[in-house]
C-alpha atoms as a PDB file:
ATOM      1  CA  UNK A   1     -18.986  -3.368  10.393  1.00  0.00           C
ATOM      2  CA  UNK A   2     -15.660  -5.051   9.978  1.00  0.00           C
ATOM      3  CA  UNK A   3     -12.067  -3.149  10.940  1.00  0.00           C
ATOM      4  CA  UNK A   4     -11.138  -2.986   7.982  1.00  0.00           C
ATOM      5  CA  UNK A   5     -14.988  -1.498   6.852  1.00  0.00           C
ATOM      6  CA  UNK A   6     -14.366   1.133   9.675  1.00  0.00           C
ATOM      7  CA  UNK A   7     -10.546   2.140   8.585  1.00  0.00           C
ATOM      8  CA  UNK A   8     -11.946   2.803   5.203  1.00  0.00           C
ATOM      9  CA  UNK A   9     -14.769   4.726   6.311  1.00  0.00           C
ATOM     10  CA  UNK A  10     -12.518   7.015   8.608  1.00  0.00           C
ATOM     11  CA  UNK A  11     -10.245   7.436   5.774  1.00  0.00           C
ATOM     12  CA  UNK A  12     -12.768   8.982   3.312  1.00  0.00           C
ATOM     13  CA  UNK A  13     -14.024  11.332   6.068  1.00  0.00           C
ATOM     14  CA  UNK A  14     -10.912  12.564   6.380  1.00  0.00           C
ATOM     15  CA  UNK A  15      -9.984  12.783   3.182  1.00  0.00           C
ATOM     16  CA  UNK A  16     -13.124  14.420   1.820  1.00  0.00           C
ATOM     17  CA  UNK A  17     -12.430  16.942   5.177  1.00  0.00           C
ATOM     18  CA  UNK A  18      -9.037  17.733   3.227  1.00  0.00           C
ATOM     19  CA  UNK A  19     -10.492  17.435   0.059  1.00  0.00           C
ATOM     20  CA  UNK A  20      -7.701  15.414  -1.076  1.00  0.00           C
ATOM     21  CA  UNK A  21      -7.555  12.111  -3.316  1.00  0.00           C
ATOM     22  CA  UNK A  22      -5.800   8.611  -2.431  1.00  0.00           C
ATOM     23  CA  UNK A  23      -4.089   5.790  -4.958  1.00  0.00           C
ATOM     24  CA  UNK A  24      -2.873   2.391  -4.092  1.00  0.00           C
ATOM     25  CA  UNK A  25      -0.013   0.804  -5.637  1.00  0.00           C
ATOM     26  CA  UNK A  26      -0.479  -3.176  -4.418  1.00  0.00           C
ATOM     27  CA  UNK A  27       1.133  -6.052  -4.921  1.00  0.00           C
ATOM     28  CA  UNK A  28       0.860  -9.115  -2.502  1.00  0.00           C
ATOM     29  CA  UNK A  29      -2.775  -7.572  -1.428  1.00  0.00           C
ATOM     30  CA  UNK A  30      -3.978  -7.761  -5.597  1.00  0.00           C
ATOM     31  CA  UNK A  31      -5.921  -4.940  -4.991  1.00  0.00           C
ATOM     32  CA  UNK A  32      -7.283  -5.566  -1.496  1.00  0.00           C
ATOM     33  CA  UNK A  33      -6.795  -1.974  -0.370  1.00  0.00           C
ATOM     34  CA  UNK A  34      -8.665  -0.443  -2.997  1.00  0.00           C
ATOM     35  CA  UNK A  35     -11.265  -2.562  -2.998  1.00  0.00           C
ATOM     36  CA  UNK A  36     -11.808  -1.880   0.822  1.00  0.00           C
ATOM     37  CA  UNK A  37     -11.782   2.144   0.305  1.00  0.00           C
ATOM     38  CA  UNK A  38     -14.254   1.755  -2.808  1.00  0.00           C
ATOM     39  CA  UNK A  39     -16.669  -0.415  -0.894  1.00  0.00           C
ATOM     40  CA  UNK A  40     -17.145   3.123   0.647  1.00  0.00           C
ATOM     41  CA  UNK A  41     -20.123   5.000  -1.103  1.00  0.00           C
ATOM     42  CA  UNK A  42     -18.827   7.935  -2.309  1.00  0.00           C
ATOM     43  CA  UNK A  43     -15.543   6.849  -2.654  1.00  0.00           C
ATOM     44  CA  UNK A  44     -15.290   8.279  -6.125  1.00  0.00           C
ATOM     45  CA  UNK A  45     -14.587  11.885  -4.225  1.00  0.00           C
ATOM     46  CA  UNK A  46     -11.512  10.810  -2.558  1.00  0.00           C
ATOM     47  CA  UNK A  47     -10.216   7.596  -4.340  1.00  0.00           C
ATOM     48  CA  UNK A  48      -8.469   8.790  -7.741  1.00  0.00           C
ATOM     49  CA  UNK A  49      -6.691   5.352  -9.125  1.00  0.00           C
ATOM     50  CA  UNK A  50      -5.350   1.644  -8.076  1.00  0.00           C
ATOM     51  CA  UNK A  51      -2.559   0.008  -9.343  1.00  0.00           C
ATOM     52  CA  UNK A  52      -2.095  -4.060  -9.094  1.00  0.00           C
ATOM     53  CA  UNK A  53       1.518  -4.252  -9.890  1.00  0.00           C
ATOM     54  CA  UNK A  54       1.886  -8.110  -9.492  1.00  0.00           C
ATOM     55  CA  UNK A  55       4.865  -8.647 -11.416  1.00  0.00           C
ATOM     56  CA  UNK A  56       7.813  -7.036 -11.451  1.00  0.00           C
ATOM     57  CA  UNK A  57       7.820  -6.243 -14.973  1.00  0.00           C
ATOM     58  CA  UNK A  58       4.521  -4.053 -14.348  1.00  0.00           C
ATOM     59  CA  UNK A  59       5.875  -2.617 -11.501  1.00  0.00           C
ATOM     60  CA  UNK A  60       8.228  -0.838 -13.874  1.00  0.00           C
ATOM     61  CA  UNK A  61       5.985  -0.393 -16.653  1.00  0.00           C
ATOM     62  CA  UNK A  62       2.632   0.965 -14.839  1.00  0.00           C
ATOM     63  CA  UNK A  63       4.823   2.756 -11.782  1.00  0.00           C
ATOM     64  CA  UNK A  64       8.119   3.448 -13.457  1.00  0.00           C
ATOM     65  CA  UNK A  65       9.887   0.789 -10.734  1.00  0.00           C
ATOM     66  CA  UNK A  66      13.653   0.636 -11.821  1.00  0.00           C
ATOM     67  CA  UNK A  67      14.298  -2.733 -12.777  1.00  0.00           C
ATOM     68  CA  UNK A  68      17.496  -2.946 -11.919  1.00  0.00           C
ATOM     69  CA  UNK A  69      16.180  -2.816  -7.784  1.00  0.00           C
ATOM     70  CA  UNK A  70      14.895  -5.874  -8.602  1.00  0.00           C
ATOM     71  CA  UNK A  71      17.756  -8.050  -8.759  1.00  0.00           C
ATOM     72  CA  UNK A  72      19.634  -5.661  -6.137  1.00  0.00           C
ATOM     73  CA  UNK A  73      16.831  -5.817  -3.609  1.00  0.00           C
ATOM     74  CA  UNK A  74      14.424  -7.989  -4.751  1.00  0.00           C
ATOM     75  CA  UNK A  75      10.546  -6.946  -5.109  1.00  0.00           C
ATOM     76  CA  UNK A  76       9.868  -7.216  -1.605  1.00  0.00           C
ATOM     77  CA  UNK A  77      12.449  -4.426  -0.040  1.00  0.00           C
ATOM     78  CA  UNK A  78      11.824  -0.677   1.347  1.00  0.00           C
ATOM     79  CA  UNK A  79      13.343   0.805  -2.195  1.00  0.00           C
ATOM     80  CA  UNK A  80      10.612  -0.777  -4.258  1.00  0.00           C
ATOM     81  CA  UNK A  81       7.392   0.009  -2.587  1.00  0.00           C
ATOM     82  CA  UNK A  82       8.999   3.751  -2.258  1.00  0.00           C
ATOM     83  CA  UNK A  83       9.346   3.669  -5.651  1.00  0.00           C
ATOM     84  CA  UNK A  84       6.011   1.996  -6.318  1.00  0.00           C
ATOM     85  CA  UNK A  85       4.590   5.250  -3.883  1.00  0.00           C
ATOM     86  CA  UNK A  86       6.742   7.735  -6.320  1.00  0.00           C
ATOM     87  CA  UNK A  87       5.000   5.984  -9.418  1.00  0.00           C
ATOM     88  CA  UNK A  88       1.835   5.892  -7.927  1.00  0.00           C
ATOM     89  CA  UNK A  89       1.402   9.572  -6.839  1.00  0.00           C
ATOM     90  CA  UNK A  90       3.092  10.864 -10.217  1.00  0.00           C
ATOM     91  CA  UNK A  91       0.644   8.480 -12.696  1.00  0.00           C
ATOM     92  CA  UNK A  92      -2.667   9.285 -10.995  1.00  0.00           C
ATOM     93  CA  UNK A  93      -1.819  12.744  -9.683  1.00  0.00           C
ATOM     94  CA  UNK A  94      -3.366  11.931  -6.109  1.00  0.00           C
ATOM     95  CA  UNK A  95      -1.368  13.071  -2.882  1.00  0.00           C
ATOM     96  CA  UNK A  96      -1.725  10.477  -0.911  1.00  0.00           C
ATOM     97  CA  UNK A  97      -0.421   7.166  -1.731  1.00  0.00           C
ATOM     98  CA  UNK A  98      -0.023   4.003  -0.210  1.00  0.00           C
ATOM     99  CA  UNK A  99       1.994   0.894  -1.849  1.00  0.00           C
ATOM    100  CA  UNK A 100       2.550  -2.809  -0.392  1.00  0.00           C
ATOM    101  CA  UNK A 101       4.559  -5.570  -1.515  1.00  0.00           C
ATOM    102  CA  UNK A 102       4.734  -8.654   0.405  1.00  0.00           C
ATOM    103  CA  UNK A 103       5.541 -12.726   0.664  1.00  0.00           C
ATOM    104  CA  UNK A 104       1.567 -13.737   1.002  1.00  0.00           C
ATOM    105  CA  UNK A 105       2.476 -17.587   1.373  1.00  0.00           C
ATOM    106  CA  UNK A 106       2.227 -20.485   1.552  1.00  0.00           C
ATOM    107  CA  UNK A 107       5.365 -20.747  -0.541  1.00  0.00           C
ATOM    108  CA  UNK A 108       7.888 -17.791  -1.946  1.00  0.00           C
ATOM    109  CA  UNK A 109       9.587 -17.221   1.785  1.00  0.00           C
ATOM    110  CA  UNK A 110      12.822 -17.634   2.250  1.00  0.00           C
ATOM    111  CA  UNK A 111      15.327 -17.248   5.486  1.00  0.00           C
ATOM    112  CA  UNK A 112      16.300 -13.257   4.718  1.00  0.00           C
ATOM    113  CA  UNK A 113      12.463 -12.970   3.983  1.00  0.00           C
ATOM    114  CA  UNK A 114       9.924 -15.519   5.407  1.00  0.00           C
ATOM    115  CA  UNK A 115       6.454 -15.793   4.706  1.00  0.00           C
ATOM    116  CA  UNK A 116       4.664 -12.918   6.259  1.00  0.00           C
ATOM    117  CA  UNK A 117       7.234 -10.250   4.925  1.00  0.00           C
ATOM    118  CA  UNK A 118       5.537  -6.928   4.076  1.00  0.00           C
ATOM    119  CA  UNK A 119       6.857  -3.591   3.015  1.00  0.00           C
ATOM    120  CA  UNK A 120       4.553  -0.767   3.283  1.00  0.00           C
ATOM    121  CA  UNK A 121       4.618   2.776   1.595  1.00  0.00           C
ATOM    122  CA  UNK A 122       3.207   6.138   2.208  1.00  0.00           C
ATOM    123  CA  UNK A 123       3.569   9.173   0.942  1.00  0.00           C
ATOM    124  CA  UNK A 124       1.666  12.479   0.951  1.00  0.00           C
ATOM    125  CA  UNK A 125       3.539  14.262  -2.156  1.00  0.00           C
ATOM    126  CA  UNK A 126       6.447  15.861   0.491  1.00  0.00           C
ATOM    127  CA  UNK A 127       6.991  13.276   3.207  1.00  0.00           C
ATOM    128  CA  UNK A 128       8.044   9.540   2.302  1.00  0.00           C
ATOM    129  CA  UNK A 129       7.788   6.871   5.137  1.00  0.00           C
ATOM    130  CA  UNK A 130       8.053   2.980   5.180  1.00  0.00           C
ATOM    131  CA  UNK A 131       8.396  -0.260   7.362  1.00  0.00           C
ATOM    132  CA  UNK A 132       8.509  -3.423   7.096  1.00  0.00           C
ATOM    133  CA  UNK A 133       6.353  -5.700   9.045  1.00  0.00           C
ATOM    134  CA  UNK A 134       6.358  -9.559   9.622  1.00  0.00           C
ATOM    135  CA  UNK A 135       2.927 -10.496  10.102  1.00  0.00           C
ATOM    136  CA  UNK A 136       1.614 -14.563  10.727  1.00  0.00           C
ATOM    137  CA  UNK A 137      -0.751 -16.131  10.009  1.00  0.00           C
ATOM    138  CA  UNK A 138      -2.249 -18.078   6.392  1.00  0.00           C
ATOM    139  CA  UNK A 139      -2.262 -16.270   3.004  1.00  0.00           C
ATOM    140  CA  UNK A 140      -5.336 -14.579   4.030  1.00  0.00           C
ATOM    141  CA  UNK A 141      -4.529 -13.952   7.352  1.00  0.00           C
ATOM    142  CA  UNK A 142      -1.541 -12.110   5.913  1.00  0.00           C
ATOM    143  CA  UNK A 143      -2.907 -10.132   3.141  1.00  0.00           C
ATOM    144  CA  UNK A 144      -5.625  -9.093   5.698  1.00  0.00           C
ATOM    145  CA  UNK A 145      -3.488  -8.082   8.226  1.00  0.00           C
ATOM    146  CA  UNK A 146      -1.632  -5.916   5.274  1.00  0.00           C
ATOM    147  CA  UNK A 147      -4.853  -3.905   4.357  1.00  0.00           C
ATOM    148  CA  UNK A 148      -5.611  -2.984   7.604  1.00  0.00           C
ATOM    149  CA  UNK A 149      -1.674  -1.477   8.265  1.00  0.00           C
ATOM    150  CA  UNK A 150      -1.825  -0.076   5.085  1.00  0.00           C
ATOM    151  CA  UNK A 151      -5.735   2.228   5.893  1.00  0.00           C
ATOM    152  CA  UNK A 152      -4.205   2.872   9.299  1.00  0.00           C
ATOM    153  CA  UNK A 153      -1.329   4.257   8.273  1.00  0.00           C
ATOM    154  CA  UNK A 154      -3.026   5.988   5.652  1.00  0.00           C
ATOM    155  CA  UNK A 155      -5.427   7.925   8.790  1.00  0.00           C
ATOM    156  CA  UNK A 156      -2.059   8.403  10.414  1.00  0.00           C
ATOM    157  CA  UNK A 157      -0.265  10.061   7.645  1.00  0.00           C
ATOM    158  CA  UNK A 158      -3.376  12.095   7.313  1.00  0.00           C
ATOM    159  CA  UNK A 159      -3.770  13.453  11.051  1.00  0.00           C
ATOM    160  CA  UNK A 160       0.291  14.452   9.852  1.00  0.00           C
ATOM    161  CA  UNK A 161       1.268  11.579  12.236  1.00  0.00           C
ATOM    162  CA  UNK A 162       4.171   8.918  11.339  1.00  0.00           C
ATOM    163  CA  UNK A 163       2.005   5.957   9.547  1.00  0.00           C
ATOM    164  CA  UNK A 164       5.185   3.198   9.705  1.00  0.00           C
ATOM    165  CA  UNK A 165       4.862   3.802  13.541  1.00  0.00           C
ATOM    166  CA  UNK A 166       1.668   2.226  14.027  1.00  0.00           C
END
């Protein structure tokens, strides 16, 4: 079984030990991180609803993003995937949420934020953590790497550790 196979799996267990639900509110991943807790069976007890907010425009219409953050801190920037958490947890009426929004690559870096730029989310309905995290590699390297921070952080928020210090 793959990492990211085995993050997903711990995450249900514990989960389904708190009899809790998770959402996802993606972005550079398109849905990567659900897709990797659903390939769980039995998923359907703990996974409640995925959002692929690709644009910015349905970042504010699925997640209720300002859209004025946009142009003040672009898409990729701690306030948005906070926000995208907020939206998230308040649409699907999980308690756990995790949200990412990234620079995938090749192209779309730039010098304040080069390719390999990811913001990550959590949130557990009280507590509201982030980081961002530069990771290398190719498009899929990236995206990969952005899954697996996002499930692990996810287990950490859940054992009512940090998840952004991973």
């Amino acid at each position: 079984m793959d990492r990211i196979s085995q993050l997903a799996e711990q995450l249900g267990a514990a989960l389904n030990a708190k009899a809790a639900q998770v959402t996802t509110a993606e972005s550079c991943t398109g849905g990567g991180i659900a897709e990797a807790i659903t390939r769980i069976p039995g998923s359907s007890a703990w996974f409640e609803a995925g959002y692929v907010t690709y644009s910015n425009a349905q970042k504010t219409k699925q997640l209720g993003v300002c859209a004025e953050l946009f142009a003040s801190v672009g898409a990729v920037s701690r306030e948005v995937v906070e926000a995208m958490v907020r939206g998230a947890q308040a649409h699907s009426g999980a308690r756990y949420a995790v949200a990412v929004s990234g620079v995938a690559g090749p192209a779309g870096g730039s010098q304040e934020k080069p390719v390999g730029t990811v913001w990550l989310a959590w949130g557990d309905g009280e507590r509201l953590f982030s980081v961002r995290e530069q990771f290398t590699g190719n498009r899929d390297e990236v995206r990969r790497q952005t899954v697996e921070a996002a499930l692990a952080g996810l287990l950490r928020l859940l054992a009512e550790e940090n998840p952004a210090m991973g």
